[in-house]
C-alpha atoms as a PDB file:
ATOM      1  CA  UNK A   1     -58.356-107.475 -34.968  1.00  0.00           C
ATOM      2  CA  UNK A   2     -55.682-107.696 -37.450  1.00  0.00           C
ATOM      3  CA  UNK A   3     -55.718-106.222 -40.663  1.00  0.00           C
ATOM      4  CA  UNK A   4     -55.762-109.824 -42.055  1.00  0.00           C
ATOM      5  CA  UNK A   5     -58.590-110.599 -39.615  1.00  0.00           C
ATOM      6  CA  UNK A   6     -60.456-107.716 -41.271  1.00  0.00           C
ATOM      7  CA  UNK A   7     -59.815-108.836 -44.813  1.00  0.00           C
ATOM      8  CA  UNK A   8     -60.941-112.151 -44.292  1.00  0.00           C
ATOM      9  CA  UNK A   9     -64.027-111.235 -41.829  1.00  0.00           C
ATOM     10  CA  UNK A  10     -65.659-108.968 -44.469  1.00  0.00           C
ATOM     11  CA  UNK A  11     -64.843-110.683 -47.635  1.00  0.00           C
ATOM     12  CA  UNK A  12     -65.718-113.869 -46.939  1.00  0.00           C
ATOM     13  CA  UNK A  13     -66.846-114.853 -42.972  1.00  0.00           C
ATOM     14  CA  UNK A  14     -69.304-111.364 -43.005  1.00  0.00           C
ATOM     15  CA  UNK A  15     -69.834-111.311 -46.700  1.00  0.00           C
ATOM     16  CA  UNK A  16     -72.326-108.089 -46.286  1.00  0.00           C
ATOM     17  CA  UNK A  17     -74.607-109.638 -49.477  1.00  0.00           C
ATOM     18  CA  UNK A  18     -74.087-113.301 -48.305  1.00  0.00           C
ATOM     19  CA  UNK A  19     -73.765-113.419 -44.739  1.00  0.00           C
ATOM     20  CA  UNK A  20     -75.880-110.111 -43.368  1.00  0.00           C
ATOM     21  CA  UNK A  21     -78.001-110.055 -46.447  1.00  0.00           C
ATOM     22  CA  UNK A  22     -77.469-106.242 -47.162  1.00  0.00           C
ATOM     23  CA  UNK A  23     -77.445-104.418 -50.816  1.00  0.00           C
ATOM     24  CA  UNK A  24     -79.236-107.380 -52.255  1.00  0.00           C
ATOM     25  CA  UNK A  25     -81.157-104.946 -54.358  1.00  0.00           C
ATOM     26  CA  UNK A  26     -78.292-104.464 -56.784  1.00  0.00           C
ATOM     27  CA  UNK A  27     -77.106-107.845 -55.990  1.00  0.00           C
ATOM     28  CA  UNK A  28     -80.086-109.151 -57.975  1.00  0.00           C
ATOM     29  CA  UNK A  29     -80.193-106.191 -60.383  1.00  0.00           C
ATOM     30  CA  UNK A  30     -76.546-106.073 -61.831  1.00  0.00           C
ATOM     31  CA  UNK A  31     -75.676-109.832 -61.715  1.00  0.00           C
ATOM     32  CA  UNK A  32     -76.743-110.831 -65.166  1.00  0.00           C
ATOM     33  CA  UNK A  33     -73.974-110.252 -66.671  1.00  0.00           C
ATOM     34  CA  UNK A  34     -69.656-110.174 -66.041  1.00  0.00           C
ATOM     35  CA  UNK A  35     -69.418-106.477 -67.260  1.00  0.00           C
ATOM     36  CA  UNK A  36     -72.037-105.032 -65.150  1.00  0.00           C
ATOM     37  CA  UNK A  37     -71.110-106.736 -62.273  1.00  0.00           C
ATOM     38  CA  UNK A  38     -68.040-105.409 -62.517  1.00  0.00           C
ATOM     39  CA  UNK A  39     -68.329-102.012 -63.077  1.00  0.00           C
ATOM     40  CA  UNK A  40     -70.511-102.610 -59.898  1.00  0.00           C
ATOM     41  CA  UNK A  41     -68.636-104.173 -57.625  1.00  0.00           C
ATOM     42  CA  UNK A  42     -65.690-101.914 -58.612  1.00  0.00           C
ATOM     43  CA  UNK A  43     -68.079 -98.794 -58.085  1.00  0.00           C
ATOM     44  CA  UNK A  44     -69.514-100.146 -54.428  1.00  0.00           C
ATOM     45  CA  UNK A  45     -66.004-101.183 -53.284  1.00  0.00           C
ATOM     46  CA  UNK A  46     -64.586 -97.808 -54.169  1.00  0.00           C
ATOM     47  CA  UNK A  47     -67.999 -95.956 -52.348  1.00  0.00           C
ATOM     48  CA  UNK A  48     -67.522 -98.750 -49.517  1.00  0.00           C
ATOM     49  CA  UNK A  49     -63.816 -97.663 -48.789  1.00  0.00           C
ATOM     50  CA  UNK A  50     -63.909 -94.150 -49.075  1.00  0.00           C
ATOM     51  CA  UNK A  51     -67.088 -93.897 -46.962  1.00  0.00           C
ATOM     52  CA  UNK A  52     -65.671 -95.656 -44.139  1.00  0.00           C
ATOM     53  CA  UNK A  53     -62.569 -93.291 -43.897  1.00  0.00           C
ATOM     54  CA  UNK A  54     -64.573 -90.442 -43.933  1.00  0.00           C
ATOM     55  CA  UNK A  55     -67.245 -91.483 -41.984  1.00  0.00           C
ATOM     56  CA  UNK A  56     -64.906 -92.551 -39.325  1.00  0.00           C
ATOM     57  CA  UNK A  57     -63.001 -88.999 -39.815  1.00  0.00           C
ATOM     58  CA  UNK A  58     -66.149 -87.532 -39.582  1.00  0.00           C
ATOM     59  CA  UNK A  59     -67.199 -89.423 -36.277  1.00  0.00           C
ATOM     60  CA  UNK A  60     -63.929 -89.162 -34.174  1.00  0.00           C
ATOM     61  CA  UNK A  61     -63.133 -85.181 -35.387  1.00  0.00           C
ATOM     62  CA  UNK A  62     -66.830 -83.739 -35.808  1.00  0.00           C
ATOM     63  CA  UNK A  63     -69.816 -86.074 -33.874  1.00  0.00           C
ATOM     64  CA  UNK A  64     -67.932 -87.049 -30.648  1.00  0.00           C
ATOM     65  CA  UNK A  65     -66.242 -83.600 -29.860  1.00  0.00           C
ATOM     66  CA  UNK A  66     -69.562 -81.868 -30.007  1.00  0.00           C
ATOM     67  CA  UNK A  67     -71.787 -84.250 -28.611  1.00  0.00           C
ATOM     68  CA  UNK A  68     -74.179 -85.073 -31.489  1.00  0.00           C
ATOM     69  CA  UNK A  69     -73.288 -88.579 -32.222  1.00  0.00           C
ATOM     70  CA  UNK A  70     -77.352 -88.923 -32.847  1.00  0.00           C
ATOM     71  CA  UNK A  71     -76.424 -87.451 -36.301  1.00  0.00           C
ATOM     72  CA  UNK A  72     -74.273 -90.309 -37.678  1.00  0.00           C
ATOM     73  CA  UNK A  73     -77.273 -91.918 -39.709  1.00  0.00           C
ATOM     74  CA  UNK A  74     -77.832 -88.841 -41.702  1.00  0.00           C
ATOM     75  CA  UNK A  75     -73.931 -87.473 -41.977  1.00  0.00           C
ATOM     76  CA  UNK A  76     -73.068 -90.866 -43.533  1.00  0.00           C
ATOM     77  CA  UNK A  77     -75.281 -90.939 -46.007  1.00  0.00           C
ATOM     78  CA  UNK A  78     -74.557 -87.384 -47.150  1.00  0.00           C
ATOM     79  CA  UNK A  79     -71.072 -88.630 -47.273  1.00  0.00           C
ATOM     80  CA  UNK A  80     -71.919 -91.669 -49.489  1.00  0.00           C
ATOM     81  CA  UNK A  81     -74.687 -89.680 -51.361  1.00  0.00           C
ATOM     82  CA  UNK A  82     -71.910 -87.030 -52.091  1.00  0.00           C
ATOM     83  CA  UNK A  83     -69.120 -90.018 -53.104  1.00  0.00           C
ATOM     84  CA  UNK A  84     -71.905 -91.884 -55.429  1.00  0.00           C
ATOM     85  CA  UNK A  85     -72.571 -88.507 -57.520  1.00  0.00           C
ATOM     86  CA  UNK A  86     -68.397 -88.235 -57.856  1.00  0.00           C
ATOM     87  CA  UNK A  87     -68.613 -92.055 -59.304  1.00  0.00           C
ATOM     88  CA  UNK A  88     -71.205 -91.709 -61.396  1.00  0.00           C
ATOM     89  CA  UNK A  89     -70.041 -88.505 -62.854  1.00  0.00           C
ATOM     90  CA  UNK A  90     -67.125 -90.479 -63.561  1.00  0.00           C
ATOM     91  CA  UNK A  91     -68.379 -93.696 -64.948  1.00  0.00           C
ATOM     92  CA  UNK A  92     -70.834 -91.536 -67.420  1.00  0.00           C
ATOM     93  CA  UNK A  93     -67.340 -89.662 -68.388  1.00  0.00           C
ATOM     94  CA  UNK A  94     -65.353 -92.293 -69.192  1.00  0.00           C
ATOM     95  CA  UNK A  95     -67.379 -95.506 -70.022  1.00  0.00           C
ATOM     96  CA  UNK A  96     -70.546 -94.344 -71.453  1.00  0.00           C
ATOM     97  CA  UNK A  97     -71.247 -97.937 -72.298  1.00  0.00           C
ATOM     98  CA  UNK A  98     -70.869 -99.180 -68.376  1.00  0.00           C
ATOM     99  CA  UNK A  99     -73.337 -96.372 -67.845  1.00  0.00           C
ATOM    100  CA  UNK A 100     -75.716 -97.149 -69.452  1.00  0.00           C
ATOM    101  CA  UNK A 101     -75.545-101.192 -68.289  1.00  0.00           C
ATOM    102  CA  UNK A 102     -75.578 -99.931 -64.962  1.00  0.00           C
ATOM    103  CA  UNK A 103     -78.675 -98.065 -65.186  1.00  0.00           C
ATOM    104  CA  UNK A 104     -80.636 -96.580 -62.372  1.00  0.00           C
ATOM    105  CA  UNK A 105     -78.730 -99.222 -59.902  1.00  0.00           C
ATOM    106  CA  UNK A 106     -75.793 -96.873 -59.899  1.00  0.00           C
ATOM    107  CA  UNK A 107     -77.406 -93.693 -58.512  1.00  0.00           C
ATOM    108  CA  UNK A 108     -78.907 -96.511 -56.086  1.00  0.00           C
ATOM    109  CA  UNK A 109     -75.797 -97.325 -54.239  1.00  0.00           C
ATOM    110  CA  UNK A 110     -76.596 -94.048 -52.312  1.00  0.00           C
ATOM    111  CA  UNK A 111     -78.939 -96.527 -50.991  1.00  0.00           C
ATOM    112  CA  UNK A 112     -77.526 -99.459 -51.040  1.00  0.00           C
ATOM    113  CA  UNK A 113     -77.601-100.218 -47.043  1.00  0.00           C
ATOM    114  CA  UNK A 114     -74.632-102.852 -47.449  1.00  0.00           C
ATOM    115  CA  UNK A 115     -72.382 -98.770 -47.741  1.00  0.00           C
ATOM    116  CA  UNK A 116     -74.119 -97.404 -44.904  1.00  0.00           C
ATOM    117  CA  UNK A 117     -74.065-100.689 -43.076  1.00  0.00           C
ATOM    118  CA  UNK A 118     -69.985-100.937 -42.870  1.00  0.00           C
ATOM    119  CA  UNK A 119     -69.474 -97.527 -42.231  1.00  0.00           C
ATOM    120  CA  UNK A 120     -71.779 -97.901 -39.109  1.00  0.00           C
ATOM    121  CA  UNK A 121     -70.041-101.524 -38.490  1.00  0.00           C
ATOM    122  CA  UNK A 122     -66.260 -99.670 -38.438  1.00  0.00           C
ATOM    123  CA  UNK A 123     -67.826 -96.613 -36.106  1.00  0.00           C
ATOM    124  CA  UNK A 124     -69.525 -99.092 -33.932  1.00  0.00           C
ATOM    125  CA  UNK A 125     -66.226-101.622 -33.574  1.00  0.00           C
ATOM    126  CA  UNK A 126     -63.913 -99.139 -32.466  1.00  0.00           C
ATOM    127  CA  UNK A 127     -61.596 -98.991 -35.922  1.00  0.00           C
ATOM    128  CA  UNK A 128     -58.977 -96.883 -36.438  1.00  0.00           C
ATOM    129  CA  UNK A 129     -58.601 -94.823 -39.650  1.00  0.00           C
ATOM    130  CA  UNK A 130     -56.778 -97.764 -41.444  1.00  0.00           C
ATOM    131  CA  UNK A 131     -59.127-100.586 -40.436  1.00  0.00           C
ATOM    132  CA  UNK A 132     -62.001 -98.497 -40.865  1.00  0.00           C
ATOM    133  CA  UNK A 133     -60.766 -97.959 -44.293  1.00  0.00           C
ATOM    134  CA  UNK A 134     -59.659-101.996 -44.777  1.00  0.00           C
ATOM    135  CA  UNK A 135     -62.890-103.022 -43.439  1.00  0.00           C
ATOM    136  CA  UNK A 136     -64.773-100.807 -46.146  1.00  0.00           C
ATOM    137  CA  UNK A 137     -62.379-102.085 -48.618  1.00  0.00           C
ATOM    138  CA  UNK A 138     -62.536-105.809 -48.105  1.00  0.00           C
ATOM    139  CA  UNK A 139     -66.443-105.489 -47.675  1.00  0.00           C
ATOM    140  CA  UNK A 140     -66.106-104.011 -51.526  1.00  0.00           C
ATOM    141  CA  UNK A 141     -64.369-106.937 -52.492  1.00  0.00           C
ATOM    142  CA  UNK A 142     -66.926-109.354 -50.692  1.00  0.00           C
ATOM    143  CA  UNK A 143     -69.444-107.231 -52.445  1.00  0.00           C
ATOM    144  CA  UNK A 144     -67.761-108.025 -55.997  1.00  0.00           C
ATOM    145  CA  UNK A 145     -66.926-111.350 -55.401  1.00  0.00           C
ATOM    146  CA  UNK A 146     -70.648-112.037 -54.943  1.00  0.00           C
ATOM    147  CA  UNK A 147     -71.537-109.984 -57.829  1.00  0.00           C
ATOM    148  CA  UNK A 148     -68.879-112.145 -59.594  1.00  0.00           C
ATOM    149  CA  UNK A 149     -70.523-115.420 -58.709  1.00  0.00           C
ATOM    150  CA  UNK A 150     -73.918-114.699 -58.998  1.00  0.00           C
ATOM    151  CA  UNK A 151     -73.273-113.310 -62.881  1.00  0.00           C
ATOM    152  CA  UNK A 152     -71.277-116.824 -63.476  1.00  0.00           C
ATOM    153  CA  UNK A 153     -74.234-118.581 -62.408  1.00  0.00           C
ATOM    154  CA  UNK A 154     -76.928-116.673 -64.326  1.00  0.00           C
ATOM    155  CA  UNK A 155     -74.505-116.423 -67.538  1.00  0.00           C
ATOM    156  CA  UNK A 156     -74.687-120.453 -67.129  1.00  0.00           C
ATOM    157  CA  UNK A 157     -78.158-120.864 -66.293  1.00  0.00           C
ATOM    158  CA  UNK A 158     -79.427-118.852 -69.390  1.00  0.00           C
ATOM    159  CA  UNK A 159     -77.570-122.015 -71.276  1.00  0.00           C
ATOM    160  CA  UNK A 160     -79.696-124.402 -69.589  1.00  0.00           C
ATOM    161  CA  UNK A 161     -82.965-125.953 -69.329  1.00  0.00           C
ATOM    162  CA  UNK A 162     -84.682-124.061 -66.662  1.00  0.00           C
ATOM    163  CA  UNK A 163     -88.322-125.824 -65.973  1.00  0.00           C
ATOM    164  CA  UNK A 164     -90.498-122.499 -67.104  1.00  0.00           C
ATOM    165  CA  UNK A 165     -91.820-121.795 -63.759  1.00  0.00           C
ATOM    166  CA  UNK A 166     -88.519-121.426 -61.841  1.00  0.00           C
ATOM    167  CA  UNK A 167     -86.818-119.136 -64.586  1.00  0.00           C
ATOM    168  CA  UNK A 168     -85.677-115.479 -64.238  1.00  0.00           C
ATOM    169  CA  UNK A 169     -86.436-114.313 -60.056  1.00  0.00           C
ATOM    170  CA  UNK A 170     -86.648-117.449 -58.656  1.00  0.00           C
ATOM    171  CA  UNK A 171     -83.724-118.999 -59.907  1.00  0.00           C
ATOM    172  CA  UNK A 172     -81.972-115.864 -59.085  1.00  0.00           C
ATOM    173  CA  UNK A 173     -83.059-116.315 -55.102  1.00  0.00           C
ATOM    174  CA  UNK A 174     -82.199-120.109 -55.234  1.00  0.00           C
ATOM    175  CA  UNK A 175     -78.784-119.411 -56.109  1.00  0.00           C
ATOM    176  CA  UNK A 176     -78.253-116.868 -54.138  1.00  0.00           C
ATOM    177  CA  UNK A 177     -79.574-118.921 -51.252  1.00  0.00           C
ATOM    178  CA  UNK A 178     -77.536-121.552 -52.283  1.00  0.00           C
ATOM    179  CA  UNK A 179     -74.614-119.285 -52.361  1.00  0.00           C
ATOM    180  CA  UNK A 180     -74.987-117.828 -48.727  1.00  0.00           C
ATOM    181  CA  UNK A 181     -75.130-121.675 -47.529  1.00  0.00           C
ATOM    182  CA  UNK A 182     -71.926-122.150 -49.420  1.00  0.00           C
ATOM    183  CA  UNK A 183     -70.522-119.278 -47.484  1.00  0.00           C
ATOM    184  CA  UNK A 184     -71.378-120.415 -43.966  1.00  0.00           C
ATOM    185  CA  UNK A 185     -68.227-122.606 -44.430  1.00  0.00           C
ATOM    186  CA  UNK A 186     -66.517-119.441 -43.777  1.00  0.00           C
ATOM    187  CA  UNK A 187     -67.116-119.016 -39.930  1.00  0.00           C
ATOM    188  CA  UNK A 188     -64.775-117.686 -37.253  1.00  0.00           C
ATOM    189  CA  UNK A 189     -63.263-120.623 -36.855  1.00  0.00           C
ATOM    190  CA  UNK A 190     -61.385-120.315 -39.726  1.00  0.00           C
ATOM    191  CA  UNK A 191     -60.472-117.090 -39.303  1.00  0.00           C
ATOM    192  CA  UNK A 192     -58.744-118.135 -36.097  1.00  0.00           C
ATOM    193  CA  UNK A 193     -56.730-121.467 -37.332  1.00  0.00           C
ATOM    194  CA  UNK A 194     -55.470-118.928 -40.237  1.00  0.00           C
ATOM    195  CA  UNK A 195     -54.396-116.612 -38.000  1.00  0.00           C
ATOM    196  CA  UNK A 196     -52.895-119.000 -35.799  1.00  0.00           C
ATOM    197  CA  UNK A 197     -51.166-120.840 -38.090  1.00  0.00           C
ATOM    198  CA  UNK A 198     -49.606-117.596 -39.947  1.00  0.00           C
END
């Protein structure tokens, strides 16, 4: 695949949140307003890319040449646990304010399975250190651009007239579904007439 391939696949045909429906807990959580998803989507896309480097570094110089490949699961998410303490060391640093909008959901992208999902996804497709790295990069960016959306939508909705018993969750989920239908336009298809016609 080429490295546009990659960028397109994971931002918008593999969207992690709105295609394979992974770190929807944040998703949900950090959406309700531009500045937190932001600082979010900025965090997760710098976790995401890192994690896949290292991960794949980790995989091709560690796992494979002695044999215990069955400890990928747990290596990765010491890596990402390890990268998520550097970020939010940093964030409290430097923007106190972000901080404290971000709440618990930042220590939670340790969890956040959409991290540990393309790290497994580059491992598992045979990337290279670069596409590995692209793949985590553009899934960030997917990540964001969802985050993005969804706090446009909820910044809009708290402007309207929301019948009582649809307001707060279930709006949320109804957009969000509504979103991930959106994004089925995005299909492989279209990846291959761009790429074609480039």
């Amino acid at each position: 695949m080429t490295y546009v391939g990659i960028i397109i696949t994971y931002t918008f045909i593999s969207n992690l949140v709105l295609s394979q429906f992974l770190g929807l807990c944040p998703f949900i959580g950090v959406s309700k307003n531009s500045e937190s998803a932001v600082g979010m989507g900025l965090a997760v896309t710098f976790v995401m890319s890192l994690a896949s480097l290292i991960s794949w570094a980790l995989e091709y110089f560690i796992l494979v040449p002695l044999d215990i490949e069955f400890l990928r699961t747990v290596t990765f998410i010491l890596v990402i646990a390890t990268l998520v303490q550097l970020v939010e060391m940093a964030v409290r640093k430097y923007s106190p304010p972000l901080y404290q909008a971000l709440g618990i959901y930042l220590p939670l992208i340790t969890t956040n399975c959409g991290v540990l999902g393309i790290a497994l996804i580059s491992v598992n497709r045979n990337f290279d250190a670069a596409e590995s790295f692209l793949a985590g990069f553009s899934a960030g960016l997917g990540f964001l651009m969802a985050l993005l959306f969804m706090s446009g939508i909820r910044e809009r909705l708290d402007t309207e007239k929301v019948p009582k018993y649809l307001r707060g969750a279930p709006i949320t989920f109804i957009s969000g579904g509504l979103m991930a239908l959106a994004f089925m336009a995005f299909d492989t298809a279209l990846l291959t007439n761009l790429l074609r016609s480039s």
